[in-house]
C-alpha atoms as a PDB file:
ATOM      1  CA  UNK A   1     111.236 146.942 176.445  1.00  0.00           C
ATOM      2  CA  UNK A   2     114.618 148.982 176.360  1.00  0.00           C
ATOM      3  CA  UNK A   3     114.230 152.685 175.401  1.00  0.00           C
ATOM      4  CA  UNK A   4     117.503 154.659 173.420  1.00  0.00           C
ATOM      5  CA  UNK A   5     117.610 158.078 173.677  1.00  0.00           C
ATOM      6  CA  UNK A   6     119.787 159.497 171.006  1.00  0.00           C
ATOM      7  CA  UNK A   7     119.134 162.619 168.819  1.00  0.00           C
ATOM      8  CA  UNK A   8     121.408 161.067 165.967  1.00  0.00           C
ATOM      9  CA  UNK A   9     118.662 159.473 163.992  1.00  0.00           C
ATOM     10  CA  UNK A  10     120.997 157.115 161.941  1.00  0.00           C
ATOM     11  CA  UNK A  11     122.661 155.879 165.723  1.00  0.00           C
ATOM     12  CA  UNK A  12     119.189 155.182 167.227  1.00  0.00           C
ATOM     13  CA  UNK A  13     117.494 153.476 164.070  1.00  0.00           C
ATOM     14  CA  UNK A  14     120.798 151.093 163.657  1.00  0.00           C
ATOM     15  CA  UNK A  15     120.581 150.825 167.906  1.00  0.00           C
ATOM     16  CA  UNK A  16     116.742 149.841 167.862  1.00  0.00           C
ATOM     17  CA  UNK A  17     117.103 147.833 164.624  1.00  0.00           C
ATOM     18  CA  UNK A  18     119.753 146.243 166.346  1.00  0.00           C
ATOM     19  CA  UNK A  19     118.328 145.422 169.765  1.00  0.00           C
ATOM     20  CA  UNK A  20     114.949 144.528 167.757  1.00  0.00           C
ATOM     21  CA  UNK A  21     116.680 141.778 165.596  1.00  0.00           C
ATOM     22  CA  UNK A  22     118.622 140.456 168.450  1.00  0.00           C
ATOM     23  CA  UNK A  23     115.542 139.320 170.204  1.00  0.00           C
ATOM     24  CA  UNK A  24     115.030 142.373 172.699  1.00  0.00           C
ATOM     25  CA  UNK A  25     112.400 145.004 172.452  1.00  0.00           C
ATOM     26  CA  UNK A  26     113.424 148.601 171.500  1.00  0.00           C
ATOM     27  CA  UNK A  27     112.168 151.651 170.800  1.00  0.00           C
ATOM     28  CA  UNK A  28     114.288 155.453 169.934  1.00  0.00           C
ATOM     29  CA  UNK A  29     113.445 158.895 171.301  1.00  0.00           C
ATOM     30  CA  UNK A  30     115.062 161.676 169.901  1.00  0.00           C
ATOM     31  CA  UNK A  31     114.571 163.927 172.886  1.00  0.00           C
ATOM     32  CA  UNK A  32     113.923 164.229 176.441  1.00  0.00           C
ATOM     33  CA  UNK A  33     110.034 165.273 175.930  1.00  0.00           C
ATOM     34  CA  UNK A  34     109.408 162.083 173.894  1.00  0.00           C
ATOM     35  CA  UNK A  35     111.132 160.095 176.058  1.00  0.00           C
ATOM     36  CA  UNK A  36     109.183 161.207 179.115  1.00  0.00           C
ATOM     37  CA  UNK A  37     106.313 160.836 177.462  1.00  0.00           C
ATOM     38  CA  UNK A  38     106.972 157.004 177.091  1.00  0.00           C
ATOM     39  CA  UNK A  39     107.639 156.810 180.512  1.00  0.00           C
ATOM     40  CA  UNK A  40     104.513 157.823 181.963  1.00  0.00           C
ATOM     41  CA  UNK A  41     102.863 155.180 180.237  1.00  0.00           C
ATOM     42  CA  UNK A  42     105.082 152.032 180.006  1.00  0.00           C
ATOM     43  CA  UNK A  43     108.476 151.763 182.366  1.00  0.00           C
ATOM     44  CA  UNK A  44     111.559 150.068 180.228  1.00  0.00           C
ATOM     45  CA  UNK A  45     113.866 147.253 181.818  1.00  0.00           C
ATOM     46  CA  UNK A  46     116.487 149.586 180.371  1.00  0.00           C
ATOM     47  CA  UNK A  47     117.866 153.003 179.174  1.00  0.00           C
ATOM     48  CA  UNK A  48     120.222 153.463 176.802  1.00  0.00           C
ATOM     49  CA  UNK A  49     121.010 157.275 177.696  1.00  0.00           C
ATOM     50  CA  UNK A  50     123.155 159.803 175.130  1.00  0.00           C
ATOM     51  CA  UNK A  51     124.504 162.225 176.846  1.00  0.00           C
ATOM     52  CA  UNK A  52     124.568 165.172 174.407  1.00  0.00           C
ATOM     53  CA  UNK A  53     120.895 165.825 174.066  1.00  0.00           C
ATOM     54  CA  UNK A  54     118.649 168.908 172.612  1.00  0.00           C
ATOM     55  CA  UNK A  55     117.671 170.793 175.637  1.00  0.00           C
ATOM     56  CA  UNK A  56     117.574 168.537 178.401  1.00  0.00           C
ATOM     57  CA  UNK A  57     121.076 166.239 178.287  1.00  0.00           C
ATOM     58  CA  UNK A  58     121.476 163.082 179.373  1.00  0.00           C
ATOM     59  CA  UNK A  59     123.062 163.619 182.460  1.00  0.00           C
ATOM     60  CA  UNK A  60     120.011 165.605 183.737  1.00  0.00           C
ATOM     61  CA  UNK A  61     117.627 162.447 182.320  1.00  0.00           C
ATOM     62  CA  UNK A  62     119.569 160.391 184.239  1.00  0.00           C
ATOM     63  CA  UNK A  63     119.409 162.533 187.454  1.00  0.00           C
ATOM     64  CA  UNK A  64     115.490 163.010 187.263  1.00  0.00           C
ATOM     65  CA  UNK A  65     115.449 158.773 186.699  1.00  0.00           C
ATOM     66  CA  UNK A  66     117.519 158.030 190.176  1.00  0.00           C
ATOM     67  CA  UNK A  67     115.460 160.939 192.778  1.00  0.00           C
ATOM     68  CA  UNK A  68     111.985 158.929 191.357  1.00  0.00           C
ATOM     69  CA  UNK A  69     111.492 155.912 193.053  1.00  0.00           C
ATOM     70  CA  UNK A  70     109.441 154.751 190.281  1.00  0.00           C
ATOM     71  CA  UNK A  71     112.301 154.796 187.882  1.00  0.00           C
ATOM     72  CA  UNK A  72     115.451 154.525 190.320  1.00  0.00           C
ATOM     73  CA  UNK A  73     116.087 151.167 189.606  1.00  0.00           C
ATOM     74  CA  UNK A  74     115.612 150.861 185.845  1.00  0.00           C
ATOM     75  CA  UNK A  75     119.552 150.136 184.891  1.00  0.00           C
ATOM     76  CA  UNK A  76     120.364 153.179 182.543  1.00  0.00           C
ATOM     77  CA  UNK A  77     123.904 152.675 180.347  1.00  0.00           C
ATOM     78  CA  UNK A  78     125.214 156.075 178.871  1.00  0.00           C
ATOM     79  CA  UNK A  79     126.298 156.376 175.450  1.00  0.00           C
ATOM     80  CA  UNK A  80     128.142 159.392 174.110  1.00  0.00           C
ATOM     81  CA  UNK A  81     131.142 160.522 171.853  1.00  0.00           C
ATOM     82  CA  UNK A  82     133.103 162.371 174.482  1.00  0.00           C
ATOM     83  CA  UNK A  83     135.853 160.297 175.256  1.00  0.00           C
ATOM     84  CA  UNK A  84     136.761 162.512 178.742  1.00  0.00           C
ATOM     85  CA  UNK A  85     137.050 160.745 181.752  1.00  0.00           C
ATOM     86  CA  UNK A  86     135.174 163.077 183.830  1.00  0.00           C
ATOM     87  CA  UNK A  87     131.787 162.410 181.403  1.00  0.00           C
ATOM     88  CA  UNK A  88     132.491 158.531 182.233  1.00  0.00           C
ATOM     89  CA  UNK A  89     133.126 159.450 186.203  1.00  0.00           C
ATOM     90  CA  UNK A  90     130.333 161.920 186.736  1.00  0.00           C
ATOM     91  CA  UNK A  91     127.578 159.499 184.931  1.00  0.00           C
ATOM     92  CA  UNK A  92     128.563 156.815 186.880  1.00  0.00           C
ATOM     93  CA  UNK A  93     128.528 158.494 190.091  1.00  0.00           C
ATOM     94  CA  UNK A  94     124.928 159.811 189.162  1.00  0.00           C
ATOM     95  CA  UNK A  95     123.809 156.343 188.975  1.00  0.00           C
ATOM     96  CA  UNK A  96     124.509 154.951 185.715  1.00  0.00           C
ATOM     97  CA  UNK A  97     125.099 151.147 185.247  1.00  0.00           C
ATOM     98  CA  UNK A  98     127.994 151.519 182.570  1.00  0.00           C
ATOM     99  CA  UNK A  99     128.739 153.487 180.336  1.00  0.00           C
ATOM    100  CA  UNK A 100     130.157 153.141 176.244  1.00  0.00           C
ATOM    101  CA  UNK A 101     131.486 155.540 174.317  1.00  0.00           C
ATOM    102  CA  UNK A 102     130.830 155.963 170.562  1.00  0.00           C
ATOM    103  CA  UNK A 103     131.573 154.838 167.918  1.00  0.00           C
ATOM    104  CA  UNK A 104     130.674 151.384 169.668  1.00  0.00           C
ATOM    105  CA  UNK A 105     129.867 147.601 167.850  1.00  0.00           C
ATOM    106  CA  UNK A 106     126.430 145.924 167.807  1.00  0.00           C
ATOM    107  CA  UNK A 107     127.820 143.057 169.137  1.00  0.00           C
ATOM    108  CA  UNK A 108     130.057 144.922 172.176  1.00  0.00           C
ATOM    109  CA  UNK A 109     126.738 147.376 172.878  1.00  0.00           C
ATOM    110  CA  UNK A 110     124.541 143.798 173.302  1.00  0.00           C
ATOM    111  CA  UNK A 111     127.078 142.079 175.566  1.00  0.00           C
ATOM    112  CA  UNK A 112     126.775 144.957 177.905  1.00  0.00           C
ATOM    113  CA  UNK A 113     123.346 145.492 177.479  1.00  0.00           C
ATOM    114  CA  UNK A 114     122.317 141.509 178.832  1.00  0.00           C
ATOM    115  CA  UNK A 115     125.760 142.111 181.815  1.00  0.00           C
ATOM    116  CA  UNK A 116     123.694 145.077 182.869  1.00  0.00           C
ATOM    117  CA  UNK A 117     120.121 143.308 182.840  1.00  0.00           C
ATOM    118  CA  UNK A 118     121.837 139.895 184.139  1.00  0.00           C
ATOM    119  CA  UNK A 119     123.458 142.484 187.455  1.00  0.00           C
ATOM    120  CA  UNK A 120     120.352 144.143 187.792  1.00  0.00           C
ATOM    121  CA  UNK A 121     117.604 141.084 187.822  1.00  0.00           C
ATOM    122  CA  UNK A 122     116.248 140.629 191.224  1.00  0.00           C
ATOM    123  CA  UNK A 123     117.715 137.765 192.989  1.00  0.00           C
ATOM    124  CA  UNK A 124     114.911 136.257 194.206  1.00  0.00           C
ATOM    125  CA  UNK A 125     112.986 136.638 191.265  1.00  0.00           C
ATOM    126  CA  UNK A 126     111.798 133.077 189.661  1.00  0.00           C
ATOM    127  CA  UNK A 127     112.911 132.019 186.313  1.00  0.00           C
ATOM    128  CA  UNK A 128     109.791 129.572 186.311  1.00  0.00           C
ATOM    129  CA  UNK A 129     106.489 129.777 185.895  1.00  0.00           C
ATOM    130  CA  UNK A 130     104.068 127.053 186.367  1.00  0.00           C
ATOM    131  CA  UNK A 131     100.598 126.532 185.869  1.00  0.00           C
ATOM    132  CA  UNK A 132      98.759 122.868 185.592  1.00  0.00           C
ATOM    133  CA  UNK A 133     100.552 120.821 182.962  1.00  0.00           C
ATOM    134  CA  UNK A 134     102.357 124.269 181.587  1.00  0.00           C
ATOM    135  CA  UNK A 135     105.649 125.551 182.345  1.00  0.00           C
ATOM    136  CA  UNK A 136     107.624 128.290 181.648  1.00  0.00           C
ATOM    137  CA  UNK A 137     111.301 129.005 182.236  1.00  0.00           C
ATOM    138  CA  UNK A 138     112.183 132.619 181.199  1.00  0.00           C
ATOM    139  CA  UNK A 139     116.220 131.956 181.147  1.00  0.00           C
ATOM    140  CA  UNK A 140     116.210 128.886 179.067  1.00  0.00           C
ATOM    141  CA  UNK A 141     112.738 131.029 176.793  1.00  0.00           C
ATOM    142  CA  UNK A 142     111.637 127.220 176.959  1.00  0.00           C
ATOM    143  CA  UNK A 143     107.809 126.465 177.355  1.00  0.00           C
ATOM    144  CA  UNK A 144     106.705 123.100 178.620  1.00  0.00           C
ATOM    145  CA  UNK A 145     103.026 121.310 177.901  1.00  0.00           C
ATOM    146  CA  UNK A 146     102.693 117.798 179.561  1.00  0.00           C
ATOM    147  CA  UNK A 147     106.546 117.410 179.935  1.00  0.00           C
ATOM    148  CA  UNK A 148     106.737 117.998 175.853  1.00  0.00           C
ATOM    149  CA  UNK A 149     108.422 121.298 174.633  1.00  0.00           C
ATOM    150  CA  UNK A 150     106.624 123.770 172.809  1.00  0.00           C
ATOM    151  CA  UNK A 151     108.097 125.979 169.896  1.00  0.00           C
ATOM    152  CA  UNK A 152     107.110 129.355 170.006  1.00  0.00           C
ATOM    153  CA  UNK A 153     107.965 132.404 168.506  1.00  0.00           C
ATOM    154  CA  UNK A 154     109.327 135.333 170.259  1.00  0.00           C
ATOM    155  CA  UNK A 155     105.633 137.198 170.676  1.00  0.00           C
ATOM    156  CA  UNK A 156     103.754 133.876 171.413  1.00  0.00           C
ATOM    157  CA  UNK A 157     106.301 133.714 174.490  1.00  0.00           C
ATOM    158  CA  UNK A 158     105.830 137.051 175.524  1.00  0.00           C
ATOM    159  CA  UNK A 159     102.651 136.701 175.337  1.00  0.00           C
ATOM    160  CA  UNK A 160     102.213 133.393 177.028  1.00  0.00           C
ATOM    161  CA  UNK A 161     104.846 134.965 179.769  1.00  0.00           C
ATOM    162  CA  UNK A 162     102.801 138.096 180.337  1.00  0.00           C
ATOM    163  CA  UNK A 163      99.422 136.041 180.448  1.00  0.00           C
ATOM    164  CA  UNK A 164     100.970 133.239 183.147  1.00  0.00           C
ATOM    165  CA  UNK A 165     102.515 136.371 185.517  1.00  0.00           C
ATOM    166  CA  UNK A 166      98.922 137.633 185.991  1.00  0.00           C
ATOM    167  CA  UNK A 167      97.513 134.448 186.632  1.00  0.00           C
ATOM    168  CA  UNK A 168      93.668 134.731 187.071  1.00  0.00           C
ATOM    169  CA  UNK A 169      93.263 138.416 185.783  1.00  0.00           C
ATOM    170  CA  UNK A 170      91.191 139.116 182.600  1.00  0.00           C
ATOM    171  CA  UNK A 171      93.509 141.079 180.689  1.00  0.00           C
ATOM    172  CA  UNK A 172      91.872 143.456 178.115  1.00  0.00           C
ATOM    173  CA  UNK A 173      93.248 143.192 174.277  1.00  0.00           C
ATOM    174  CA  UNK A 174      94.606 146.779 174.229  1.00  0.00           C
ATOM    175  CA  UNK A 175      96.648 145.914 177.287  1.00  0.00           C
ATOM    176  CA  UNK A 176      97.700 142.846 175.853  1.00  0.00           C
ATOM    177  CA  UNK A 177      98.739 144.474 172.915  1.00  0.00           C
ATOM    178  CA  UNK A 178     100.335 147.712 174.737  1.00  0.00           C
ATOM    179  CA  UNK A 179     102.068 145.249 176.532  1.00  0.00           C
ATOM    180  CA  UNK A 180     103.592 142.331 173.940  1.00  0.00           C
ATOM    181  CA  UNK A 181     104.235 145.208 170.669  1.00  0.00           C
ATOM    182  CA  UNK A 182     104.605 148.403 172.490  1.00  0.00           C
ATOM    183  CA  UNK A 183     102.955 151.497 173.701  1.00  0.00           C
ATOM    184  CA  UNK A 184     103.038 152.666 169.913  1.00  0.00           C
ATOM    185  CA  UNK A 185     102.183 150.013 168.009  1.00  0.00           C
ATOM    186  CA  UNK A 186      99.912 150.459 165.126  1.00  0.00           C
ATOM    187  CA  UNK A 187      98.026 147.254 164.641  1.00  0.00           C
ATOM    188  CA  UNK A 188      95.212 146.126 165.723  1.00  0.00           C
ATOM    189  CA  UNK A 189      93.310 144.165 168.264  1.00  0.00           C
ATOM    190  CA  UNK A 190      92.696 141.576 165.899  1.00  0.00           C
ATOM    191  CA  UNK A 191      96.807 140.535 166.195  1.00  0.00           C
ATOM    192  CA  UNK A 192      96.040 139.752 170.172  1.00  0.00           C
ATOM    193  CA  UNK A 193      93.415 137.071 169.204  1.00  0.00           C
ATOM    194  CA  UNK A 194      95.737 135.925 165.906  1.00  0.00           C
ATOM    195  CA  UNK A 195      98.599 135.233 168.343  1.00  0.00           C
ATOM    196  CA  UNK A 196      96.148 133.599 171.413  1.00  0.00           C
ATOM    197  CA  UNK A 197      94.770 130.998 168.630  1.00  0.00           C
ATOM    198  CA  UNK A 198      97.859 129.702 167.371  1.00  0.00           C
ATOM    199  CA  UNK A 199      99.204 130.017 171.035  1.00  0.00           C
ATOM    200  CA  UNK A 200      96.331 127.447 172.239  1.00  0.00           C
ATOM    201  CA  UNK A 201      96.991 125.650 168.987  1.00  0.00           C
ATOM    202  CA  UNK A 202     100.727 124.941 170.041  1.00  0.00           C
ATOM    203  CA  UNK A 203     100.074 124.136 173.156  1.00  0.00           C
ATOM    204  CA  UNK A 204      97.186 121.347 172.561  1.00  0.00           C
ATOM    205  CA  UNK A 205      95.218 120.609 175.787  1.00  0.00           C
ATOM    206  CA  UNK A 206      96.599 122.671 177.557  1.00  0.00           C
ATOM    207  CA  UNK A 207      95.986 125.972 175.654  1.00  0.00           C
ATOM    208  CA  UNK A 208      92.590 125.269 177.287  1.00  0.00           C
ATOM    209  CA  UNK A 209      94.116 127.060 180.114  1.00  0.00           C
ATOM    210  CA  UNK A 210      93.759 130.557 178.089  1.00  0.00           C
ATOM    211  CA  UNK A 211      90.440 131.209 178.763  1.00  0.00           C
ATOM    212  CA  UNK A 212      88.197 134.016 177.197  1.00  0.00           C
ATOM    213  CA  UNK A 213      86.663 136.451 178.988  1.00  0.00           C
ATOM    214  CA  UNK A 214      83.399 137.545 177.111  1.00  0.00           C
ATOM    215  CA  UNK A 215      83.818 141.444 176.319  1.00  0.00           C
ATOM    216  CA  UNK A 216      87.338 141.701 178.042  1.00  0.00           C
ATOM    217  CA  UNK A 217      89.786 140.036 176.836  1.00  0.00           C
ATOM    218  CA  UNK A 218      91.707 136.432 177.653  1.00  0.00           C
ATOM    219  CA  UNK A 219      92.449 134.971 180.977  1.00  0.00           C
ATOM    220  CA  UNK A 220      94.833 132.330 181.963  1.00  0.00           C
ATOM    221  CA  UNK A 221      94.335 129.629 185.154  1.00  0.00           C
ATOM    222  CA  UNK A 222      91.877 130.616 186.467  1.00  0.00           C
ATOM    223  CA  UNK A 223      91.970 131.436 190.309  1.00  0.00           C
ATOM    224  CA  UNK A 224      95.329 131.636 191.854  1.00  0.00           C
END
């Protein structure tokens, strides 16, 4: 999930409807209080930061983000109209990952958004996961049954990611579904267990690995 804060309501629906279409989760606060808020209960891969916010400004945001060490190393990028080098200099020293002034493209604003994520991504971190006959690289977003690719959509491989990196937990549906659509998302449980049985569907015998847990939720694998 990547979070935009921007007060200019036309700048962060194009940015989230942007980021959204493009394959990568987004959601827009208009304010530091919001944007807090969000943070307490889910922590974003990314923050797209404005700099000239309603009370608290971005460059304080970004401050508070780099003394927690909860949130010091989500990548932030700064957006903001003033064109001043000494905005650009004293983000960047604060922390920031890059900066981009406005008015920006789509296209340029995505091309630094996956540089940033691609320089920030652990090094050791596995693209792969595997579990039985299933596979799952996240850089290739290819899924494997039995050697045979899968086809899935974009949630269905969230999903299936998020299910495989907690391998053996019973996952409730409202963390499922806090975790594929968002903290805010409106719907209901009953898209969790849509998604699982077309997700087993896909993936023939193996889907068997999703396992239900009676009054939880769904499991996946079974013991580590």
């Amino acid at each position: 999930m990547i979070y935009c804060v921007e007060d200019d309501k036309n700048i962060r629906d194009l940015v989230v409807y942007a980021l959204n279409t493009g394959g990568l989760d987004a959601v827009g606060f208009p304010d530091a209080e919001s944007f807090y808020k969000a943070l307490a209960e889910r922590k974003p891969v990314l923050v797209l930061l404005d700099i000239m916010l309603p009370g608290e400004d971005g460059l304080a945001i970004l401050a508070k983000l780099k003394r927690d060490h909860e949130t010091a190393n989500i990548p932030v990028i700064m957006l903001t109209a003033k064109s001043s080098e000494y905005d650009k200099v004293q983000g960047l020293d604060q922390g920031a990952d890059d900066y981009i002034a406005k008015p920006f493209g789509v296209m340029e604003l995505m091309s630094r958004i996956k540089a940033v994520l691609r320089r920030s991504a652990p090094k050791d971190a596995s693209n792969e996961l595997k579990i039985g006959p299933l596979s799952l690289n996240r850089e290739q977003h290819k899924v494997f049954a039995e050697d045979v690719e899968i086809q899935l959509t974009y949630k269905e491989f969230q999903l299936l990611n998020y299910l495989m990196e907690n391998q053996g937990i019973a996952l409730t549906r409202d963390k499922l579904l806090k975790a594929i659509w968002g903290y805010d998302y409106e719907g209901e449980t009953r898209t969790v267990d849509v998604h699982i049985g077309t997700l087993r569907q896909k993936l023939g015998d193996a889907g068997q690995l999703i396992e239900t847990v009676r009054g939880i939720g769904y499991r996946i694998g079974g013991e580590k």
